[in-house]
C-alpha atoms as a PDB file:
ATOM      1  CA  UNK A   1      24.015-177.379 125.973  1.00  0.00           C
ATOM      2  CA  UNK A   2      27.141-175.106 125.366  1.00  0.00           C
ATOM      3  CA  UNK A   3      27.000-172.244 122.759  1.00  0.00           C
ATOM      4  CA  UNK A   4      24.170-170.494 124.823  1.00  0.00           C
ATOM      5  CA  UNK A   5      23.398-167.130 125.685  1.00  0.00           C
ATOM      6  CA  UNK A   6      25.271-167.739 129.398  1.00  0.00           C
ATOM      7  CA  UNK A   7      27.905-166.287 131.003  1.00  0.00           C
ATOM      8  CA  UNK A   8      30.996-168.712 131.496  1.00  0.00           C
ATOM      9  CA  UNK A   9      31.860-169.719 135.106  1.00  0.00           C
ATOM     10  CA  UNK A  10      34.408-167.109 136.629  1.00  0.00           C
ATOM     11  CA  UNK A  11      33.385-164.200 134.085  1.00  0.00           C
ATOM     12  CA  UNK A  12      32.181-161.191 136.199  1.00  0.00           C
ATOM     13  CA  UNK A  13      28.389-160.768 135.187  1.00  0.00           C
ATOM     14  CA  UNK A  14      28.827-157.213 135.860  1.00  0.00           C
ATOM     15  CA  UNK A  15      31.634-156.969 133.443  1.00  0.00           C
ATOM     16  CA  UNK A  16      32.089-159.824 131.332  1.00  0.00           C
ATOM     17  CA  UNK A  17      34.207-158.487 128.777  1.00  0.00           C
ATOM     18  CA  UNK A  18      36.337-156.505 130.728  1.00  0.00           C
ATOM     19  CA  UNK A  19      37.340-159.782 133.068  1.00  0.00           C
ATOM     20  CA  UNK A  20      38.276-161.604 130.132  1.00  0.00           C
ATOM     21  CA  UNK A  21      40.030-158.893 128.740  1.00  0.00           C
ATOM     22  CA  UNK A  22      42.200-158.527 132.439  1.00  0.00           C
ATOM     23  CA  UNK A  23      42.480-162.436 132.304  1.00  0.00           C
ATOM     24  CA  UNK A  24      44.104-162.049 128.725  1.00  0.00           C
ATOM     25  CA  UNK A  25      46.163-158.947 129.514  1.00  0.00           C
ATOM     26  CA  UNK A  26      47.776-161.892 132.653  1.00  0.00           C
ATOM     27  CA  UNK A  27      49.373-163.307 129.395  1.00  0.00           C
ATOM     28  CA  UNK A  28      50.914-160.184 127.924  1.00  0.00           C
ATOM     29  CA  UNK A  29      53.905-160.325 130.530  1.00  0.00           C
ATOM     30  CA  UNK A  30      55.450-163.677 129.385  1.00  0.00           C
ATOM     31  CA  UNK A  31      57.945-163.705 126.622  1.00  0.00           C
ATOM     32  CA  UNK A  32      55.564-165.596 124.426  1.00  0.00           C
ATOM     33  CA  UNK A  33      52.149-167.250 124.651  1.00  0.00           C
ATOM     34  CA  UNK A  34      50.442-169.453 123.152  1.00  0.00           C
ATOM     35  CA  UNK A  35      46.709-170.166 121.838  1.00  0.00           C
ATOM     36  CA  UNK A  36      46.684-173.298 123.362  1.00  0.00           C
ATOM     37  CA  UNK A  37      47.819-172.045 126.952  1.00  0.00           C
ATOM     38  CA  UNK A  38      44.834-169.296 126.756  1.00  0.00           C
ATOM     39  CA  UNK A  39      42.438-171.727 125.979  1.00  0.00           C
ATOM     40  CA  UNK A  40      43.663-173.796 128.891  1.00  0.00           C
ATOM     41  CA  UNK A  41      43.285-171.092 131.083  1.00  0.00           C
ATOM     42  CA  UNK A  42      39.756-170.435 130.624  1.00  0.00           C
ATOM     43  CA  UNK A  43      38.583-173.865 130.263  1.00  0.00           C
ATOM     44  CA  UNK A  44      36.889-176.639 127.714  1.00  0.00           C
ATOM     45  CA  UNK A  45      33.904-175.198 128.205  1.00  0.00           C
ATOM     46  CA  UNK A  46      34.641-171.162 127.656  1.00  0.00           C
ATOM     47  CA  UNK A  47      33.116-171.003 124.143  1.00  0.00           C
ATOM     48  CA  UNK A  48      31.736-167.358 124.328  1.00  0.00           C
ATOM     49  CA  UNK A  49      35.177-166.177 125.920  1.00  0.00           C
ATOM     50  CA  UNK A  50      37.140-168.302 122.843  1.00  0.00           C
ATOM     51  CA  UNK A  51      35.409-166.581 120.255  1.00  0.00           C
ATOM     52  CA  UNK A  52      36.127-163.192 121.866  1.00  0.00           C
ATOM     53  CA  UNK A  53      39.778-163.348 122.264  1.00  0.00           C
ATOM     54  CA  UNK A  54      40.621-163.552 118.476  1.00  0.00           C
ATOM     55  CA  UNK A  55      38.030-161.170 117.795  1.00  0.00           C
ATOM     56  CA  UNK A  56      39.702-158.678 120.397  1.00  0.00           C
ATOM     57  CA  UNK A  57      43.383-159.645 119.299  1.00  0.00           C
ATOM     58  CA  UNK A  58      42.369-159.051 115.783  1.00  0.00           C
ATOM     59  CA  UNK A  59      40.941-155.171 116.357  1.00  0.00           C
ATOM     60  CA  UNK A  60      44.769-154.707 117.401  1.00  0.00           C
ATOM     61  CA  UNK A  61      47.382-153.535 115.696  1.00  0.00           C
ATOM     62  CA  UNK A  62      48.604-157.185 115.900  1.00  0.00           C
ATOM     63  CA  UNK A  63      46.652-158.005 113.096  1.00  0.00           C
ATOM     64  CA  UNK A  64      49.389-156.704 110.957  1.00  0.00           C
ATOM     65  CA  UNK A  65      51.532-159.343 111.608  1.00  0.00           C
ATOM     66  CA  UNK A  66      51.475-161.577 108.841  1.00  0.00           C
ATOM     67  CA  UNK A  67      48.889-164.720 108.693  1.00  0.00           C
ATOM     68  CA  UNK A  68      48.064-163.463 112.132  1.00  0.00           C
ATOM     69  CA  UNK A  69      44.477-162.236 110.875  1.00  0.00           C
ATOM     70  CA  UNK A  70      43.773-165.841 109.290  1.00  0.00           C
ATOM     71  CA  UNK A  71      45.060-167.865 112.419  1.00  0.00           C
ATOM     72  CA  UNK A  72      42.446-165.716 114.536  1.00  0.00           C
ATOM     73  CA  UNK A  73      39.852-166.095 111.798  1.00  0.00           C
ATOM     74  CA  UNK A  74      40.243-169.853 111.442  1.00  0.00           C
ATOM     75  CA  UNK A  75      40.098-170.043 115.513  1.00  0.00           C
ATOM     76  CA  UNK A  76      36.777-168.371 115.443  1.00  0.00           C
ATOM     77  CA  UNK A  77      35.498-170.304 112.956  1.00  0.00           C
ATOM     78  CA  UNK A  78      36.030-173.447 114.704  1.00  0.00           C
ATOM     79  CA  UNK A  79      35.021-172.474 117.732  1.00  0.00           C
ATOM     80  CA  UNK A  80      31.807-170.949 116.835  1.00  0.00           C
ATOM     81  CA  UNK A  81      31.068-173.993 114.714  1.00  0.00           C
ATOM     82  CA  UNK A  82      31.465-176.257 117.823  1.00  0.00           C
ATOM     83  CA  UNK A  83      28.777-173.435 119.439  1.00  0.00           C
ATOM     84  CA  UNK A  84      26.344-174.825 116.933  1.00  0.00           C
ATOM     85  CA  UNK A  85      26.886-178.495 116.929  1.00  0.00           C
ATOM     86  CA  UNK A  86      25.851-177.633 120.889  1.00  0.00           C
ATOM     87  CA  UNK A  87      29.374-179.447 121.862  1.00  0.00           C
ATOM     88  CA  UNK A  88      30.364-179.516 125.653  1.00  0.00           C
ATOM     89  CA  UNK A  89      34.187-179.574 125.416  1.00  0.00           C
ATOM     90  CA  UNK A  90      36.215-177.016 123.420  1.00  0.00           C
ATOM     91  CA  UNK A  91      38.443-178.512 120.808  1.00  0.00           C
ATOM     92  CA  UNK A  92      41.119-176.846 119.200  1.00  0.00           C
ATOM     93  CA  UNK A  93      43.697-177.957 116.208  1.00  0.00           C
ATOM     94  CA  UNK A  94      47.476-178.543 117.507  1.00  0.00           C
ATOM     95  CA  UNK A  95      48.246-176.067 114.344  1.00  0.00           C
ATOM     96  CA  UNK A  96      46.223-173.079 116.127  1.00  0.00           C
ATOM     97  CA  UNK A  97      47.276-174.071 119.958  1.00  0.00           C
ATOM     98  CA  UNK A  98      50.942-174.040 118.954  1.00  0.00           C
ATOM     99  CA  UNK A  99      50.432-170.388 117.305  1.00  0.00           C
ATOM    100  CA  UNK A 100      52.355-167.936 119.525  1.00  0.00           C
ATOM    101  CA  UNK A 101      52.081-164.067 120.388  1.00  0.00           C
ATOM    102  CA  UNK A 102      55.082-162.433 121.266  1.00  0.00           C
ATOM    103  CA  UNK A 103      54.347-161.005 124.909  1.00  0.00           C
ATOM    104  CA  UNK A 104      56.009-157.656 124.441  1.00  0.00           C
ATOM    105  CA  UNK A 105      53.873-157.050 121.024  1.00  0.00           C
ATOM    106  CA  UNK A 106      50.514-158.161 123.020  1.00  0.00           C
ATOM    107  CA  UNK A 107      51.587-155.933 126.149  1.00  0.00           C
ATOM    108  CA  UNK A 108      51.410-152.907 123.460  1.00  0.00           C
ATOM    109  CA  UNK A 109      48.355-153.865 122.046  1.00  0.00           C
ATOM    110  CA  UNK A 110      46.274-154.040 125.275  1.00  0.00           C
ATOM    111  CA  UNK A 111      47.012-150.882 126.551  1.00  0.00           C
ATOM    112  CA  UNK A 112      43.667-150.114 124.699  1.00  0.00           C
ATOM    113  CA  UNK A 113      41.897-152.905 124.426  1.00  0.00           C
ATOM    114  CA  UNK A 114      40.948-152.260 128.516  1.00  0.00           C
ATOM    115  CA  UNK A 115      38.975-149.246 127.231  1.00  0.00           C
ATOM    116  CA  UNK A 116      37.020-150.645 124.193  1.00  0.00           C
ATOM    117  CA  UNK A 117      35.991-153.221 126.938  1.00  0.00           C
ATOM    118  CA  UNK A 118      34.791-150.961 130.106  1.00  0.00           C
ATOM    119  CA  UNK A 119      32.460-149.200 127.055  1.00  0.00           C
ATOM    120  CA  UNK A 120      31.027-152.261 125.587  1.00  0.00           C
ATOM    121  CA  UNK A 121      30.263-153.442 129.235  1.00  0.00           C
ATOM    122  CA  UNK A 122      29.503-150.092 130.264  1.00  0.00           C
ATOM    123  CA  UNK A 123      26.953-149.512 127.569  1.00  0.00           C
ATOM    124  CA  UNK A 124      25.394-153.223 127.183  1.00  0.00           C
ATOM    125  CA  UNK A 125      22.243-154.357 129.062  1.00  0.00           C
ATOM    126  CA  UNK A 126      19.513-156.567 128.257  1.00  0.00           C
ATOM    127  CA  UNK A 127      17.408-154.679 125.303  1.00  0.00           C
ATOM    128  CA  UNK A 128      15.872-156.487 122.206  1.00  0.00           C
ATOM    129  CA  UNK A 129      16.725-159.795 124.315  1.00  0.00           C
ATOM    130  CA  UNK A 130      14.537-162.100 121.579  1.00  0.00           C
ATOM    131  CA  UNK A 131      17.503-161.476 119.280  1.00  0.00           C
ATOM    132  CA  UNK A 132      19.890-163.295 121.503  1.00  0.00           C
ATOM    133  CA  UNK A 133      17.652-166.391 122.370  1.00  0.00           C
ATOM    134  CA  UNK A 134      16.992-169.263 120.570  1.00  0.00           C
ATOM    135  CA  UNK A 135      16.566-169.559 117.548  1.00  0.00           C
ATOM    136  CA  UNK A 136      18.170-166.223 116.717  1.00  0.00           C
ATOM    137  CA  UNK A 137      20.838-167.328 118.617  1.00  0.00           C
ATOM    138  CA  UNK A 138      22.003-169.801 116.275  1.00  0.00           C
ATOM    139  CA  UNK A 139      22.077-167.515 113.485  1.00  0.00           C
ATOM    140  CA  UNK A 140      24.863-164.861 115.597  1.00  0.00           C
ATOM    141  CA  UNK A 141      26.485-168.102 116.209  1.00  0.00           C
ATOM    142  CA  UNK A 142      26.516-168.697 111.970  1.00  0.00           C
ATOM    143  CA  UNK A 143      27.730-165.321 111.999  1.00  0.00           C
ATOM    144  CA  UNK A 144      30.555-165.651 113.636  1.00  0.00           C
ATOM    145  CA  UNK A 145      31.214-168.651 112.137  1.00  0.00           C
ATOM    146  CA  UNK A 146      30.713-166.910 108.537  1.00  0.00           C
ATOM    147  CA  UNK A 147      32.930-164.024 109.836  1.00  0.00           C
ATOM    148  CA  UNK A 148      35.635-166.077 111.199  1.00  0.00           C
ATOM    149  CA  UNK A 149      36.157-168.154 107.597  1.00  0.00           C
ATOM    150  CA  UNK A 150      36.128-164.854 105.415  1.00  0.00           C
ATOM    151  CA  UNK A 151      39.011-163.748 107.629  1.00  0.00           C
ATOM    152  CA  UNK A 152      41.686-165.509 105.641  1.00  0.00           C
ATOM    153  CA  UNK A 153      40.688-164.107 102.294  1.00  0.00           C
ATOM    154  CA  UNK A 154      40.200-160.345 103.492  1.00  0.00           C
ATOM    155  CA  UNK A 155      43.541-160.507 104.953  1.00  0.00           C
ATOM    156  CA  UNK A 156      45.145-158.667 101.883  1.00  0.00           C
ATOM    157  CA  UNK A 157      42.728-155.482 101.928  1.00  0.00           C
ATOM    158  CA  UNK A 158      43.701-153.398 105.027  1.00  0.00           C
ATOM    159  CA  UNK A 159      41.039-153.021 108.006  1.00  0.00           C
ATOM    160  CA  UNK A 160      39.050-155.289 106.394  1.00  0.00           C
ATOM    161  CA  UNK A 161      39.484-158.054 109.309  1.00  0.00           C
ATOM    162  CA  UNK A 162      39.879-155.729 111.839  1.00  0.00           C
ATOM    163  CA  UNK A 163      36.214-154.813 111.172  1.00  0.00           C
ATOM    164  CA  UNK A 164      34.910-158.403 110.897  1.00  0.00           C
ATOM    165  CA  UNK A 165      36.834-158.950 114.187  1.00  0.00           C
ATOM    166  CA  UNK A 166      34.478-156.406 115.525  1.00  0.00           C
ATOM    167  CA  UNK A 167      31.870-157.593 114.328  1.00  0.00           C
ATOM    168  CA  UNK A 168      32.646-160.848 115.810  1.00  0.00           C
ATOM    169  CA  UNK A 169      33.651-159.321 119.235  1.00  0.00           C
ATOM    170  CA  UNK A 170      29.601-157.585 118.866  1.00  0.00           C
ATOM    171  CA  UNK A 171      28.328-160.698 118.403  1.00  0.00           C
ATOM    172  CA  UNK A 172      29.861-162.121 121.153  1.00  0.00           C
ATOM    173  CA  UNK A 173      28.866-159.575 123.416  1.00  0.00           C
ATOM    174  CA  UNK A 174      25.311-159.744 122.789  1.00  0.00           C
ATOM    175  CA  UNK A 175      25.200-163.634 123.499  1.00  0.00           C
ATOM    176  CA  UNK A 176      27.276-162.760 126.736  1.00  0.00           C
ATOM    177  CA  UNK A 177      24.899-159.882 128.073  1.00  0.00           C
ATOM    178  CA  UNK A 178      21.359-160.819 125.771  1.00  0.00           C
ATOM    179  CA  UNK A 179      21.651-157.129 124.289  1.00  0.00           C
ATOM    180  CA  UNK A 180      20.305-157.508 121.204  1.00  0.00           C
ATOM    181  CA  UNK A 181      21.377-154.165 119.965  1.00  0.00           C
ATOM    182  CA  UNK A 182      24.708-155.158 119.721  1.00  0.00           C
ATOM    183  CA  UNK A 183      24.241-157.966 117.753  1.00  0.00           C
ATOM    184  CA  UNK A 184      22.700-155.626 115.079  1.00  0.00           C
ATOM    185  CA  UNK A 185      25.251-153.452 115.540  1.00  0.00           C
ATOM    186  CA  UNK A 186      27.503-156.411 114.477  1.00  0.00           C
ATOM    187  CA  UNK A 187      25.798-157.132 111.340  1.00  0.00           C
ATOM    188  CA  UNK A 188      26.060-153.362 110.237  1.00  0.00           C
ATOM    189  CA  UNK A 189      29.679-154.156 110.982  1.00  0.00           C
ATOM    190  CA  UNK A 190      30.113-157.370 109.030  1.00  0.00           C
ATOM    191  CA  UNK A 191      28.684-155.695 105.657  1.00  0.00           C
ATOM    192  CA  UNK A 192      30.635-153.115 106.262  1.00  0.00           C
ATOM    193  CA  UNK A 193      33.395-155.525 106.100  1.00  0.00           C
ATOM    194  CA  UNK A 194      32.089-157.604 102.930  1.00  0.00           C
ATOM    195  CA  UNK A 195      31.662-154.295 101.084  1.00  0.00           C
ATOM    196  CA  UNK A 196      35.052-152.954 101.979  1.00  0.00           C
ATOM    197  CA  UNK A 197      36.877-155.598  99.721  1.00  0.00           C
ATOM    198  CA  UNK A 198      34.366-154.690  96.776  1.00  0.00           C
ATOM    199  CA  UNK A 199      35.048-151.388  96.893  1.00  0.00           C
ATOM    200  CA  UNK A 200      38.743-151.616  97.021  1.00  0.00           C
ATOM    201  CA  UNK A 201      38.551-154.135  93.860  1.00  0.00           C
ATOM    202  CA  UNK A 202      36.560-151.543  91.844  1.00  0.00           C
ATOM    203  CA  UNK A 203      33.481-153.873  92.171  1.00  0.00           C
ATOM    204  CA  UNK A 204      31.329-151.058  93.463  1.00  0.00           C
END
């Protein structure tokens, strides 16, 4: 069953994030790409690495472009909700596969994003594994679903995706390499997020 705790075929287990990140980074040198032509490229069955991507895009200073934040948010959401109906084949909407990146915007925003990856594969390892396995894994799975949907209505109050797409990208990562730290370190980072909006409302 799909959604699990495995590494997808042709991810280095040695550096999981960091190959998908180099795969991704292939796209940043055509004019324009779109969701639909990543998703081909890593396959219908490249759940983990589908949930990353927006997460990672969405840390970037692309997530200043306008309705770019809910387009990633919405894609995670999706995704991650397929992870826990246990699908085997990755489905996307024709609305998010036609959504385009301009290549010369994404080359700019990977110049980092190379970085944040060698230190969350650099510092990951197996550690608190029972938080990764079933049925904990399910829950990270509803959290990235949970994070993903908010996405669109945090949109307006700056960083406040950004974070969630961290927390998403955390998430991710500890399913990917069973470090359980980092999927506590994600839910630090998604309240963080929730609160954000409450304090910039006055609600706190």
């Amino acid at each position: 069953m799909q959604g699990s705790t495995t590494i997808d075929q042709g991810t280095d287990p040695e550096r999981p994030v960091r190959s998908i990140v180099e795969k991704l980074s292939d796209f940043a040198d055509e004019d324009c790409v779109s969701l639909g032509d990543i998703a081909d490229a890593f396959g219908a069955q490249s759940f983990l690495p589908m949930v990353m991507i927006p997460a990672i895009l969405v840390v970037t200073p692309l997530s200043g472009i306008p309705l770019f934040s809910s387009a990633c948010g919405l894609t995670i959401a999706i995704v991650a909700g397929q992870m826990l109906l246990g699908r085997d084949q990755l489905w996307l909407p024709e609305f998010l596969k036609r959504r385009e990146i301009d290549g010369e915007k994404a080359q700019g925003a990977m110049k980092w994003v190379h970085r944040m990856a060698d230190w969350l594969d650099g510092h990951s390892r197996k550690r608190l594994s029972p938080l990764t396995r079933w049925p904990m894994r399910k829950w990270l799975q509803a959290l990235c679903l949970v994070s993903g949907l908010c996405m669109p209505f945090l949109e307006v109050v700056p960083f406040s995706s950004s974070i969630l797409g961290a927390a998403v990208l955390l998430f991710s990562t500890s399913l990917m390499t069973r470090d359980g730290l980092f999927a506590l370190m994600g839910i630090v980072a998604m309240g963080g997020a929730l609160v954000l909006p409450l304090t910039a409302f006055g609600m706190l």
